[in-house]
Protein backbone atom coordinates (compact mmCIF):
# COMPACT_ATOMS: atom_id res chain seq x y z
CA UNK A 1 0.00 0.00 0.00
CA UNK A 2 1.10 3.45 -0.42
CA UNK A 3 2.98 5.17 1.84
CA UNK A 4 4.09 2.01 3.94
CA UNK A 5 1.25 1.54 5.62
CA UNK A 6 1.07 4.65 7.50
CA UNK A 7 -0.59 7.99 8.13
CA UNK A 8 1.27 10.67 6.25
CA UNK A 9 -0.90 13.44 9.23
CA UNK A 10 0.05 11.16 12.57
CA UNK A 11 2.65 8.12 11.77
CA UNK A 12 -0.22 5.61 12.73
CA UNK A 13 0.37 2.40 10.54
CA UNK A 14 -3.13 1.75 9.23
CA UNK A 15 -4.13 -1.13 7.65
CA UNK A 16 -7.51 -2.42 5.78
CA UNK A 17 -10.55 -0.02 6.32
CA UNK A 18 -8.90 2.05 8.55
CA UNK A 19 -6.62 3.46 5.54
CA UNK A 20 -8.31 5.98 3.75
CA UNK A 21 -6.49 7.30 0.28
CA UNK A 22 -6.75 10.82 0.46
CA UNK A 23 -6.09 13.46 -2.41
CA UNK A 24 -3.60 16.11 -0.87
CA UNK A 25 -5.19 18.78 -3.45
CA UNK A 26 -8.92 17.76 -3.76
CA UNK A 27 -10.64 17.07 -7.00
CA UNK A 28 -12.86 20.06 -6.62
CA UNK A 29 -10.17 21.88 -6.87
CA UNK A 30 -8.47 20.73 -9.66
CA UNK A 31 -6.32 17.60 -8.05
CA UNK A 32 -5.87 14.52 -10.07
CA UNK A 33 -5.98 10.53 -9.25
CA UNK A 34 -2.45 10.39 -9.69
CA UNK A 35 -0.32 8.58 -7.27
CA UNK A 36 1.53 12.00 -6.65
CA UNK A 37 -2.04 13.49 -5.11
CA UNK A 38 -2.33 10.89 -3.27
CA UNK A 39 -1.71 10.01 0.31
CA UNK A 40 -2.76 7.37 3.00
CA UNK A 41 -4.54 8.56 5.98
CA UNK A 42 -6.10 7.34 9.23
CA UNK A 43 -9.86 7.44 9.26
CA UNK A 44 -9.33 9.94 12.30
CA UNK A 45 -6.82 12.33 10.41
CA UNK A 46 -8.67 12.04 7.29
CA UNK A 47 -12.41 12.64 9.07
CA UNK A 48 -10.72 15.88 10.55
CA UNK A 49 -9.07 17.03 6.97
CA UNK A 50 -12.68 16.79 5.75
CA UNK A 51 -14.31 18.20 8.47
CA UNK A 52 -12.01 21.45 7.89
CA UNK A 53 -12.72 21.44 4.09
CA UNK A 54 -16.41 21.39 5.05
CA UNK A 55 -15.81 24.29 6.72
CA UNK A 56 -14.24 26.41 4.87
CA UNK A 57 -16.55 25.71 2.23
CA UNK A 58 -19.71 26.12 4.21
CA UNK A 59 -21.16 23.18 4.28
CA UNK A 60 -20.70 22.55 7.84
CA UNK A 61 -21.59 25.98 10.31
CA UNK A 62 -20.69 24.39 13.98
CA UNK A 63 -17.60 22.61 12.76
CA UNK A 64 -14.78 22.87 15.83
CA UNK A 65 -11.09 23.06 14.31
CA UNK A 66 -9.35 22.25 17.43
CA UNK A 67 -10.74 18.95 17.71
């Protein structure tokens, strides 16, 4: 698996459904599948990336960003 099996946000090694494959510059943006926009993530790190995005796009209004 990409990056050895761990969380490129917290070091966790991360295996089955608790890897998530994340795109570092999203595809609503303009990022590509390409294995160079790519990276593995926790389901924590990756639910808290999100969560931020959601945010700052204003989809989410009571988002907390120090959680």
């Amino acid at each position: 698996m990409r990056d050895n099996y761990q969380c490129r946000t917290c070091g966790r090694v991360v295996h089955g459904r608790a890897a998530h494959v994340d795109h570092i510059v999203p595809k609503s943006q303009g990022g590509a599948d390409t294995l160079d926009n790519l990276q593995t993530l926790c389901v924590s790190c990756h639910s808290k990336k999100e969560g931020w995005r959601a945010c700052r796009s204003g989809r989410r209004e009571n988002f907390d960003r120090t959680t």
